[in-house]
Structures are given as C-alpha cells and as structure tokens.
N, C-alpha and C. Protein backbone atom coordinates (compact mmCIF):
# COMPACT_ATOMS: atom_id res chain seq x y z
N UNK A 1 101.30 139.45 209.62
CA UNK A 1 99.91 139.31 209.23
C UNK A 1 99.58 137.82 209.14
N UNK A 2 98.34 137.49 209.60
CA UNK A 2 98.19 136.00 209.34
C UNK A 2 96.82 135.91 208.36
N UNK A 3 96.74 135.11 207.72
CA UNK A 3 95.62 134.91 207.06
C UNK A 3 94.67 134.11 207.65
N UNK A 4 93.12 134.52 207.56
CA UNK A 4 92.15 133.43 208.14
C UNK A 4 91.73 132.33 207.23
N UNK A 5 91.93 131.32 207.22
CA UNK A 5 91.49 130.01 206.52
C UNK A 5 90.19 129.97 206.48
N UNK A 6 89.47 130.75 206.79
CA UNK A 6 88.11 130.57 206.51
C UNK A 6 87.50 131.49 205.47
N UNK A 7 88.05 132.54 205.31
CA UNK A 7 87.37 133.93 205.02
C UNK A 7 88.90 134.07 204.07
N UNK A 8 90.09 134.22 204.36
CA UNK A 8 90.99 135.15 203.75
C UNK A 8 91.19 135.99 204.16
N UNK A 9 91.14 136.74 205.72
CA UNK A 9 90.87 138.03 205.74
C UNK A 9 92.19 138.27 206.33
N UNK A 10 93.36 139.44 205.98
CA UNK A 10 94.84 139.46 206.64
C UNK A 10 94.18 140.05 207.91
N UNK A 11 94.36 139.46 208.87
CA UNK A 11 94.24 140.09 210.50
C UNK A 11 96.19 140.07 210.86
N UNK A 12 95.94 140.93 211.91
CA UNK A 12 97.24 141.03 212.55
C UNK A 12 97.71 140.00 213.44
N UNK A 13 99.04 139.79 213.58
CA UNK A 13 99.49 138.50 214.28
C UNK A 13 98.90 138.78 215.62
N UNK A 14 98.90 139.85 216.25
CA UNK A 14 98.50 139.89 217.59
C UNK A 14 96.77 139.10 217.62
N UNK A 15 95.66 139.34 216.65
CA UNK A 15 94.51 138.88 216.72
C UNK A 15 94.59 137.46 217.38
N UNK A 16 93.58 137.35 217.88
CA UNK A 16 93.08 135.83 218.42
C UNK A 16 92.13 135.27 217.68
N UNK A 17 91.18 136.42 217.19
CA UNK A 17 89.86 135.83 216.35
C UNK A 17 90.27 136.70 214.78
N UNK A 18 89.42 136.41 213.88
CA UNK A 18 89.37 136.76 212.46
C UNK A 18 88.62 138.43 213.44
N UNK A 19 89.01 139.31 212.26
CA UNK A 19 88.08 140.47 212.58
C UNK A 19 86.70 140.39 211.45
N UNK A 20 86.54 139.69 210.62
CA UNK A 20 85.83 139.37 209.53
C UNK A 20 84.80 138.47 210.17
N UNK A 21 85.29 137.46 210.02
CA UNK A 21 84.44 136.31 210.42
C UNK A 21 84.21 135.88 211.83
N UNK A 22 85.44 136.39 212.48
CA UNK A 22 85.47 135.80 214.21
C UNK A 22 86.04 134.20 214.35
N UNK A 23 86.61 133.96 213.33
CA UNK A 23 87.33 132.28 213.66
C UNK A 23 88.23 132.44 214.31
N UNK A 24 88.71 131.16 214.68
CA UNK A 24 89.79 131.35 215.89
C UNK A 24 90.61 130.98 215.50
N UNK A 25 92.01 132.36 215.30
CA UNK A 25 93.56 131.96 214.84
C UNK A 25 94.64 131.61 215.62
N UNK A 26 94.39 131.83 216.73
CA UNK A 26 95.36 131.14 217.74
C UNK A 26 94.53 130.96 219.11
N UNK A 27 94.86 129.88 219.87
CA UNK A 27 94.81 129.75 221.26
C UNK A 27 95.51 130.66 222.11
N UNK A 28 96.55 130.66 221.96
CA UNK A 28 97.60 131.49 222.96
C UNK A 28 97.80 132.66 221.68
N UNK A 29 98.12 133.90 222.41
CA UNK A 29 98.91 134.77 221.22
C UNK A 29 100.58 134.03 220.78
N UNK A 30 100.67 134.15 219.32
CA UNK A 30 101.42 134.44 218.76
C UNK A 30 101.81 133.03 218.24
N UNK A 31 100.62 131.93 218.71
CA UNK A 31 100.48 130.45 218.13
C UNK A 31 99.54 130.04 217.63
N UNK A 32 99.41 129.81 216.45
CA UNK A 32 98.28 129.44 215.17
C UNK A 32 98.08 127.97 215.83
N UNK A 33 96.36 128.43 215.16
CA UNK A 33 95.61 127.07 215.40
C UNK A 33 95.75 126.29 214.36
N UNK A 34 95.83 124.89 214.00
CA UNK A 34 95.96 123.93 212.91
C UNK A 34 94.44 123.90 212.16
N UNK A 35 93.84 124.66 211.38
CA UNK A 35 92.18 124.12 211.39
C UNK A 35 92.41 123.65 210.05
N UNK A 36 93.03 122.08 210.16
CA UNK A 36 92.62 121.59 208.78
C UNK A 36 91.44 121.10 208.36
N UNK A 37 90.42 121.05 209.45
CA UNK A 37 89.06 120.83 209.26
C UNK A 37 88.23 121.70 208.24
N UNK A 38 87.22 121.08 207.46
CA UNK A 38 86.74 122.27 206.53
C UNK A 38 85.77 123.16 207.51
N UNK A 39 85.52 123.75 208.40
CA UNK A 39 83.98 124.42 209.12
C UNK A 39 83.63 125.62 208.17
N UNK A 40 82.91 124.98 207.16
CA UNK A 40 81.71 125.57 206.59
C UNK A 40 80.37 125.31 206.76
N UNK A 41 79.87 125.92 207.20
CA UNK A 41 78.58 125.60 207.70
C UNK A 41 78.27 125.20 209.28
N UNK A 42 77.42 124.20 209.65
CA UNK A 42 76.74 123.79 210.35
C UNK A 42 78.14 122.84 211.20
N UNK A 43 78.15 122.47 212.38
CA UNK A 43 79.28 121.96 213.23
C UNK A 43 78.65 120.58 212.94
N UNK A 44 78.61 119.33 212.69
CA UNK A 44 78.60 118.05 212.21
C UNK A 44 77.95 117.35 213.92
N UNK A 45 78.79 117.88 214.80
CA UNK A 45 78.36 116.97 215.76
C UNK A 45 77.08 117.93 216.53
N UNK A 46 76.88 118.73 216.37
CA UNK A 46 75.28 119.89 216.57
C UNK A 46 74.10 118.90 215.72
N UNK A 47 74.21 118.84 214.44
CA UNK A 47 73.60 118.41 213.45
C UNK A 47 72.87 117.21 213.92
N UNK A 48 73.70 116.41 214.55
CA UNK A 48 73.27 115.01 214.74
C UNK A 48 72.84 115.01 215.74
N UNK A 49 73.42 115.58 216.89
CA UNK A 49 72.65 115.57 218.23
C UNK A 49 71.13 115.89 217.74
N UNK A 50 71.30 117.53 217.12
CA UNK A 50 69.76 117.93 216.90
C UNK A 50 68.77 116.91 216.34
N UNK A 51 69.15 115.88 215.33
CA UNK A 51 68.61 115.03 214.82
C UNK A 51 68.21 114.19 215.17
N UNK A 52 68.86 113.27 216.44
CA UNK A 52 69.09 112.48 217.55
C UNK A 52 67.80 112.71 218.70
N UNK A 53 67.80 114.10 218.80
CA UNK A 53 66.24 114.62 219.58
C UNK A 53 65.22 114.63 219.09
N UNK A 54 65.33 115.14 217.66
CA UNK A 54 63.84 114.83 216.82
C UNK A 54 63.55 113.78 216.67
N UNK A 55 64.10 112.42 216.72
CA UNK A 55 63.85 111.53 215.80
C UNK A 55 63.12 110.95 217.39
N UNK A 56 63.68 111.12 218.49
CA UNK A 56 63.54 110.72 220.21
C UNK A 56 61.82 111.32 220.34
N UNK A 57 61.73 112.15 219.62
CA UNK A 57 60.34 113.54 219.83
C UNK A 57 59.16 112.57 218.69
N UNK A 58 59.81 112.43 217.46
CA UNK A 58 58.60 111.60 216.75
C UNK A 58 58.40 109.90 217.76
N UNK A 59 59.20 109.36 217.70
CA UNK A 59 59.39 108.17 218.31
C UNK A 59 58.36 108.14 219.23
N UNK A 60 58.20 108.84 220.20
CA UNK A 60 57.40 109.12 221.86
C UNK A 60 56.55 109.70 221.62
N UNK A 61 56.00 110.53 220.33
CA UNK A 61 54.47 110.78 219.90
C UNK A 61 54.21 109.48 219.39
N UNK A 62 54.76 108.83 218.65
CA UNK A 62 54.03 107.78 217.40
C UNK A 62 53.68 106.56 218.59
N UNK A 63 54.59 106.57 219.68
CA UNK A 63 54.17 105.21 220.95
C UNK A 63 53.39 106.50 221.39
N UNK A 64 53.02 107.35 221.67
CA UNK A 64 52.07 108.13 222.38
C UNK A 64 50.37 107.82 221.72
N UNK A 65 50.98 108.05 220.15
CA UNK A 65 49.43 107.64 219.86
C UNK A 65 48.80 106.33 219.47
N UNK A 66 49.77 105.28 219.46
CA UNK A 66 49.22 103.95 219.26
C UNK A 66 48.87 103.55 220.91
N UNK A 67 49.37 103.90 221.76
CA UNK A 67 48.92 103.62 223.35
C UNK A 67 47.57 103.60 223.54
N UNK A 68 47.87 105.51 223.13
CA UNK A 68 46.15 105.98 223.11
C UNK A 68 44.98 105.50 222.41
N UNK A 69 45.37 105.12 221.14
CA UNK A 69 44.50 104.65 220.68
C UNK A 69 44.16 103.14 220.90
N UNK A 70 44.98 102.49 221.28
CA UNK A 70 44.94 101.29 221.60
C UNK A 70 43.97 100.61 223.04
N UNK A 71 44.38 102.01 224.07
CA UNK A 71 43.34 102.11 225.44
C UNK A 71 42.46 102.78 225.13
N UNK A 72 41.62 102.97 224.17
CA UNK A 72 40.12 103.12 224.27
C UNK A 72 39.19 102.48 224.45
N UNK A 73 38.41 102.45 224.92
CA UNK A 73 37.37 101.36 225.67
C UNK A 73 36.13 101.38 224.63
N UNK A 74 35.99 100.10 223.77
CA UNK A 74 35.06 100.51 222.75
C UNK A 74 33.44 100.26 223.53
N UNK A 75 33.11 100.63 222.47
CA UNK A 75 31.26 100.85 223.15
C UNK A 75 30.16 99.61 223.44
N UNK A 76 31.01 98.58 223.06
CA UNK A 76 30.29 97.54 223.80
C UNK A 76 31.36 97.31 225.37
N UNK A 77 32.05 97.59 225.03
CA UNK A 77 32.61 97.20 226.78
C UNK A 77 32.55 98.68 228.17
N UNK A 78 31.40 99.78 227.14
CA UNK A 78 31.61 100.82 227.98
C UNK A 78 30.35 99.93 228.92
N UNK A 79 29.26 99.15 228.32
CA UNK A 79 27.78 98.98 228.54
C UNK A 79 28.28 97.78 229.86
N UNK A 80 29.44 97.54 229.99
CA UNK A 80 29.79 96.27 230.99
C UNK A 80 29.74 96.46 232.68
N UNK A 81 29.55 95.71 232.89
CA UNK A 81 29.33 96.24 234.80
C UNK A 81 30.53 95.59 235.24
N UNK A 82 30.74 96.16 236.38
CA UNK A 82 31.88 96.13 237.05
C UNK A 82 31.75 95.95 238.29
N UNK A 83 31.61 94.45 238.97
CA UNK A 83 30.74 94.83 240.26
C UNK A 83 32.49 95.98 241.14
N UNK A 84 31.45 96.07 242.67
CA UNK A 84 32.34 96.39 244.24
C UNK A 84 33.65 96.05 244.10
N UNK A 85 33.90 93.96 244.19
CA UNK A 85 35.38 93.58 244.14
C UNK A 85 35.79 93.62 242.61
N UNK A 86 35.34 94.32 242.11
CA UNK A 86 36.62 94.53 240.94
C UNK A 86 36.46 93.21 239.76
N UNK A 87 35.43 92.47 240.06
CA UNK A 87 35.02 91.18 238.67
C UNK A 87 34.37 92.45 237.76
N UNK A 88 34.35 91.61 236.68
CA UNK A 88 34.00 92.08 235.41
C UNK A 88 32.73 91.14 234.65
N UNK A 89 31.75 91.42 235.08
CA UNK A 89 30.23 91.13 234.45
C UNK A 89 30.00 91.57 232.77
N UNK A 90 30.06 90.86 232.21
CA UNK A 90 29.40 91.01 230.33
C UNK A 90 27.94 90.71 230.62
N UNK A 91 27.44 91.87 230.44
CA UNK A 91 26.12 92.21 230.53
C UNK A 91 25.26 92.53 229.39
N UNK A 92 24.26 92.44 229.42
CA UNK A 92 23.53 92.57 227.93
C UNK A 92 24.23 94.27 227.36
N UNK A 93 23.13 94.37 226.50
CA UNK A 93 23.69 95.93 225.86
C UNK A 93 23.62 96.96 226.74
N UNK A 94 22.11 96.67 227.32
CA UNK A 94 21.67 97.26 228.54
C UNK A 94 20.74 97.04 229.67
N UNK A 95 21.90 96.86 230.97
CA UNK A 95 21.49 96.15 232.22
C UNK A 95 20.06 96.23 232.72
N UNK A 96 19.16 97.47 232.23
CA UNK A 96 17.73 97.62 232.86
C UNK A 96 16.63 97.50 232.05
N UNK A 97 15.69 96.65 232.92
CA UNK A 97 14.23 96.72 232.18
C UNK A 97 13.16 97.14 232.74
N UNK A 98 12.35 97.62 232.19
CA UNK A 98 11.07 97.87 233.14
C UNK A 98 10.30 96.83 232.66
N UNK A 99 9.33 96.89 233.28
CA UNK A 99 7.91 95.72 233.85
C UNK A 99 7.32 96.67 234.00
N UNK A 100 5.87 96.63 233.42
CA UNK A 100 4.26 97.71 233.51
C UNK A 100 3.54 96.35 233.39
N UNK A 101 2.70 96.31 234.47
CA UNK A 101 1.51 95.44 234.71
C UNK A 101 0.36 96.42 235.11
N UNK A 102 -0.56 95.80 234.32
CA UNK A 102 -1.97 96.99 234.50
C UNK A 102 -3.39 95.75 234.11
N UNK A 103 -4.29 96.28 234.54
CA UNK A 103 -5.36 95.38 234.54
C UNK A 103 -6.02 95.75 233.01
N UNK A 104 -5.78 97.67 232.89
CA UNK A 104 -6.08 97.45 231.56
C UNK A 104 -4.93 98.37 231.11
N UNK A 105 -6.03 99.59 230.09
CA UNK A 105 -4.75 100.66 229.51
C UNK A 105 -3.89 101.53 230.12
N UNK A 106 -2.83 101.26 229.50
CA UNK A 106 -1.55 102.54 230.37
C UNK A 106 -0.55 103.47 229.52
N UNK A 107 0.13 103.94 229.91
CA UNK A 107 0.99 104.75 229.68
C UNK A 107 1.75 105.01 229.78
N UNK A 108 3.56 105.30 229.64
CA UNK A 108 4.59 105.40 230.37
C UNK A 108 5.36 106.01 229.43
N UNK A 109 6.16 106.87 230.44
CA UNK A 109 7.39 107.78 230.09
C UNK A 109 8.75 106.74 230.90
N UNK A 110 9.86 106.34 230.67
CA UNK A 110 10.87 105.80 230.94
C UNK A 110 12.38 105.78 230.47
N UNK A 111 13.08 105.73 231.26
CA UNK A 111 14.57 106.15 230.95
C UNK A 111 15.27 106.69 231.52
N UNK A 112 16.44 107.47 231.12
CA UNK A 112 17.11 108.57 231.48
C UNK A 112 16.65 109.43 231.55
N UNK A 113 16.72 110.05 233.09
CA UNK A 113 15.94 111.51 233.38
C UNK A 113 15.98 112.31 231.99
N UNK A 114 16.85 112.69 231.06
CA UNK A 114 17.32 113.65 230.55
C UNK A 114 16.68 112.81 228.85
N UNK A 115 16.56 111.94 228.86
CA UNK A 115 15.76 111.65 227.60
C UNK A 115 14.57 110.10 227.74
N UNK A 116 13.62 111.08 228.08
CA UNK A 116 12.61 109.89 228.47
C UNK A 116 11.85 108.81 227.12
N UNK A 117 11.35 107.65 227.48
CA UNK A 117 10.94 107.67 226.06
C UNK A 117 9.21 107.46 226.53
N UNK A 118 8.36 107.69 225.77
CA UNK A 118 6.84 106.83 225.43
C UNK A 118 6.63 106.01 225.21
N UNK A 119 5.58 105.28 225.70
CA UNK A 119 5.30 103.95 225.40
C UNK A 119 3.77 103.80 225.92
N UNK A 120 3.32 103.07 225.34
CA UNK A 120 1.69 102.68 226.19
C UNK A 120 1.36 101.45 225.30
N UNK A 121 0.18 101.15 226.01
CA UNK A 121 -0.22 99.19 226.11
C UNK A 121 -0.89 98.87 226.96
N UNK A 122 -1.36 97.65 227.10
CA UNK A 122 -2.26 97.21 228.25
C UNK A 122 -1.61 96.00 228.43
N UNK A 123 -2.16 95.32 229.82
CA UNK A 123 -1.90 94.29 230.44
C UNK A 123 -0.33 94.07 230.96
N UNK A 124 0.65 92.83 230.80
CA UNK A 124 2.00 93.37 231.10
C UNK A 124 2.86 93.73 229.93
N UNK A 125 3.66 94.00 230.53
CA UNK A 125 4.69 94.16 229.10
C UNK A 125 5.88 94.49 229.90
N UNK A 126 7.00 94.21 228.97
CA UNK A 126 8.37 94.19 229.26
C UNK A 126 9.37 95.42 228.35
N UNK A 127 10.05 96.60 229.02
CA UNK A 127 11.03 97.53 227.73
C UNK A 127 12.54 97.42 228.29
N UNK A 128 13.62 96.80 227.51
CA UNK A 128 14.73 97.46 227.79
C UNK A 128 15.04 98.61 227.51
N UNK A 129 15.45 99.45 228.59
CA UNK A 129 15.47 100.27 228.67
C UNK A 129 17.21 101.03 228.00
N UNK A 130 16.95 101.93 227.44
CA UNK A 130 18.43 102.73 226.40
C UNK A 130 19.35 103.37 227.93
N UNK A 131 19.60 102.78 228.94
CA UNK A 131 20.72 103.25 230.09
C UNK A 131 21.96 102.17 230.49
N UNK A 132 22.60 103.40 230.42
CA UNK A 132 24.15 102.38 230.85
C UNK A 132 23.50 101.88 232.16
N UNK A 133 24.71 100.90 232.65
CA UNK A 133 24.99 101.07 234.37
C UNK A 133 25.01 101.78 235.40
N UNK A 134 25.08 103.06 234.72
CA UNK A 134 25.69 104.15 235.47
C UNK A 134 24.40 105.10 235.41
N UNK A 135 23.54 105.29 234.79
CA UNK A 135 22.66 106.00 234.20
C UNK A 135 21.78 106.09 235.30
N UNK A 136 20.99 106.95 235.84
CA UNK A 136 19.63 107.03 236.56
C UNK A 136 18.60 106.62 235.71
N UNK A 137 17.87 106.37 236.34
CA UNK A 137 16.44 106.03 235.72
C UNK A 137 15.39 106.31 236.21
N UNK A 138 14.19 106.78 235.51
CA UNK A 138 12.69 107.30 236.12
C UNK A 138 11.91 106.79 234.95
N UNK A 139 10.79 105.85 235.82
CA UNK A 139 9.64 105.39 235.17
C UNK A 139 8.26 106.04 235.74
N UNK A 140 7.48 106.41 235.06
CA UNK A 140 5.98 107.61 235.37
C UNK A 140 5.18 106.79 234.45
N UNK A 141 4.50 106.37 234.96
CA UNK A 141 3.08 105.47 234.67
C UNK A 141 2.15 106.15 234.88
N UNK A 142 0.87 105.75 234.09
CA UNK A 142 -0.39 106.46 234.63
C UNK A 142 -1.82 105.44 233.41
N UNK A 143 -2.64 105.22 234.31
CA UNK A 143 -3.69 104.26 234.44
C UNK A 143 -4.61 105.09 233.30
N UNK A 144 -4.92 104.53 231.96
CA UNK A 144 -5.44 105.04 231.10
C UNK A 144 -7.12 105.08 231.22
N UNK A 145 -7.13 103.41 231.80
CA UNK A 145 -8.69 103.64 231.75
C UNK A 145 -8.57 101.85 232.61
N UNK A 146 -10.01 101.60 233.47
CA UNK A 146 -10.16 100.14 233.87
C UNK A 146 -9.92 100.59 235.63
N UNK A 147 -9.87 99.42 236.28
CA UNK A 147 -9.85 99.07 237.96
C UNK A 147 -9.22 98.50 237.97
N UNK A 148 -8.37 98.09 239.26
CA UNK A 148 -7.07 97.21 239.04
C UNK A 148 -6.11 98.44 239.33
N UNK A 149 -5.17 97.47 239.45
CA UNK A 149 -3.94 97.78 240.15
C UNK A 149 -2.49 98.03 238.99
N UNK A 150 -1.88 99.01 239.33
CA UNK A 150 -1.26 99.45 237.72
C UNK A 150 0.50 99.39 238.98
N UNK A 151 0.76 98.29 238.27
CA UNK A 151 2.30 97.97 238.80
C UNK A 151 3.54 98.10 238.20
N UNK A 152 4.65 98.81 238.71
CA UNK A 152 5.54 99.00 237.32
C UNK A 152 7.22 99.10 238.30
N UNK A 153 8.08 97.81 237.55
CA UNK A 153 9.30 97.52 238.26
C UNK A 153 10.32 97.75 237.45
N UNK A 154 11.65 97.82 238.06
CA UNK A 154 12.43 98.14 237.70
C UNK A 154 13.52 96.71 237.84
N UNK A 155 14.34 96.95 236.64
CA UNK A 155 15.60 95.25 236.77
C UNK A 155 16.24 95.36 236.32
N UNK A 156 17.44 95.57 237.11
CA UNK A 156 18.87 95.77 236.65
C UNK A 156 19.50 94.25 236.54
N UNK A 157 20.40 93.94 235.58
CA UNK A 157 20.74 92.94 235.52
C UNK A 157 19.84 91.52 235.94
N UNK A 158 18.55 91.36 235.90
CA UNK A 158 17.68 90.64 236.17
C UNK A 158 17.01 90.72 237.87
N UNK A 159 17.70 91.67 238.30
CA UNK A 159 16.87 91.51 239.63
C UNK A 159 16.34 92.92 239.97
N UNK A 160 15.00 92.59 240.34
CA UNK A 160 14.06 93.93 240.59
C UNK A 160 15.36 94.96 241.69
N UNK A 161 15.01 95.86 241.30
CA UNK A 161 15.96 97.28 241.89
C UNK A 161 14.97 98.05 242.68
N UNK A 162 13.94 98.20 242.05
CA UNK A 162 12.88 99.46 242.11
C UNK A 162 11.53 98.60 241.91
N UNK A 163 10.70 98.81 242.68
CA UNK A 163 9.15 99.14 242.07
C UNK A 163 8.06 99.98 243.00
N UNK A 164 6.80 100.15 242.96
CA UNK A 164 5.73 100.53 243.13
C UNK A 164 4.27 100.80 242.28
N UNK A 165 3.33 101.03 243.23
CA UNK A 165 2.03 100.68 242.31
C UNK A 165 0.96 100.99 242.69
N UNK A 166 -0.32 101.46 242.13
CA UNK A 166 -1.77 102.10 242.40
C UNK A 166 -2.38 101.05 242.11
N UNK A 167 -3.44 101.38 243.12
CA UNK A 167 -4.87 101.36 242.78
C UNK A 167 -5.86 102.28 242.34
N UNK A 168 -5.74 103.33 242.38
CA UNK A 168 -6.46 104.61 242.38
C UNK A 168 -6.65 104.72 240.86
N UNK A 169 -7.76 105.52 240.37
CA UNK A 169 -8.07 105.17 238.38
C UNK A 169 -7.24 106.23 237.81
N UNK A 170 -6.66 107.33 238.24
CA UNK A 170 -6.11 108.27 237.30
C UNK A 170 -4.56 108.66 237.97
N UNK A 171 -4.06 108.16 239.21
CA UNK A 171 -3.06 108.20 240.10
C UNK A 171 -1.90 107.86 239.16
N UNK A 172 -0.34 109.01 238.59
CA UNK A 172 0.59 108.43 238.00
C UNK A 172 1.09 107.94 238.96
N UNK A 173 2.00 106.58 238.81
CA UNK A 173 3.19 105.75 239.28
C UNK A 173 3.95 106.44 238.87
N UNK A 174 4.95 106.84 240.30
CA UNK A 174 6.63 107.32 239.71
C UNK A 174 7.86 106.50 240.38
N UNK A 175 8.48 106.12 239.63
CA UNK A 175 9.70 105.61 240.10
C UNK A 175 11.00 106.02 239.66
N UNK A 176 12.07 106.11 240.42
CA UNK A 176 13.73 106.99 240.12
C UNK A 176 14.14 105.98 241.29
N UNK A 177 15.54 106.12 240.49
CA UNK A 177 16.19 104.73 240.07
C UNK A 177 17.70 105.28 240.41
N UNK A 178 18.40 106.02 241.72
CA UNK A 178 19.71 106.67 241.26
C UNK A 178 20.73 105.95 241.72
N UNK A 179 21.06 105.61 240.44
CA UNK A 179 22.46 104.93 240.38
C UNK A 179 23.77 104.92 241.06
C-alpha cells in the first residue's frame, strides 16, 4: 500500500495516480515519485504567468487610452484648412463671409444648408458666417424695398468663392457654395 502525500489516501502499490485525489505516485509502476514540494493549491508558475498577462492587458489599455486621448483634434484646430499639398493654414474660427450690398432694404437667410440663419439691413454689410471648411453654404437674398442692384458674395478665406445679383425689385438672390 502506498500512501498519497497529498490526501492520505492508502492506494495500492500497483496505482499510478491517488484514487482520491488523482496525484501522481509513481512515474513508472512500482517507483514512487519524490513530491517534497507542498502542491496545495494553485501551481506557482500558472499563477504568475496568469498575472504576467493581466498586468500585459492593463498596460496596452492604459497606452491605449492616453494615445487616444491624446490624438484628438481639439475644436479650434478642427476649424483649420488644409490646403491640396498638405500645408496647414490657421485660419480664423471661420473661413467664410458673406457680403450683401443693396441700394436699400434687404434680407437674408445664410449658412449651412441645414441651419440657416436671418439677418436683414440695408446698404452693405459684412456676416461671418457659423461653417467649417468643409461645410456647404447657401445665401438667399431678397430686395425689401428701393431700385438698385442687390449684390451678395461669398469669401472663403478672404477671396470671393461665389457671388451674384439683381436688379429686378422683388427677385430673391440665391447662392450655394459646395464645398
């Protein structure tokens, strides 16, 4: 009979494993294994490997999220132009203005297709306009009252992009602008 060092349990000399526990009492039959090691519990070199991967797993999130957060493009450098070859233009907040010239009263809707704004006035006047670089733009004018010629331009980064203009007394001006 041999005893298992782990458990106590008398197994027979012929066994290879504990019938109790399943430890291993000999390699070969009828030659005991030396296990002066204590194995209770968890195998020591499992433990650390496993630990060894987690610590590899936080490591490569925590550089995962300082990267990320670090390459975000904040909101004054989203408003920046970028010409064709690849220079980098610092541009006001925002690259476009309109121009409304009218002899007298007018009117205008301008902006981003998708959120226009109001405005009216007489004679010229100047609006920067709330669009990125990237943004379309549509300006709709219309001649409130007077003769004369109702003119209305568009300027990206200071140079006219867009314009057109009436003479006619109740004729809207439309202009789109696609980026």
């Amino acid at each position: 009979m041999v005893k298992c060092p782990r458990c106590g349990y008398e197994n027979s000399t012929a066994s290879t494993y504990c019938v109790n526990c399943m430890y291993v009492l000999s390699q070969e039959k009828g030659e005991t294994v030396n296990n002066s090691k204590n194995n209770k519990g968890w195998n020591i070199s499992i433990a650390r490997k496993l630990m060894i991967v987690l610590g590899l797993i936080v490591i490569i999130l925590l550089l995962f999220s300082f990267v990320n957060n670090n390459s975000q493009v904040s909101q004054n450098d989203t408003l920046n132009v970028v010409a064709d070859d690849g220079s980098h233009h610092q541009s006001a907040s925002y690259p476009f203005k309109a121009i409304i010239k009218g002899d007298g009263d007018w009117s205008a809707k301008m902006g981003n297709p998708s959120y226009l704004v109001e405005k009216s006035g007489s004679g010229t006047r100047s609006f920067s306009l709330d669009c990125a670089a990237w943004d379309d733009v549509e300006i709709d004018a219309q001649k409130n009252s007077g003769e004369g010629e109702l003119k209305i331009q568009l300027l990206r980064n200071g140079e006219v992009v867009a314009e057109n203009s009436t003479t006619n007394g109740s004729d809207i001006v439309k202009l789109y602008f696609d980026s």
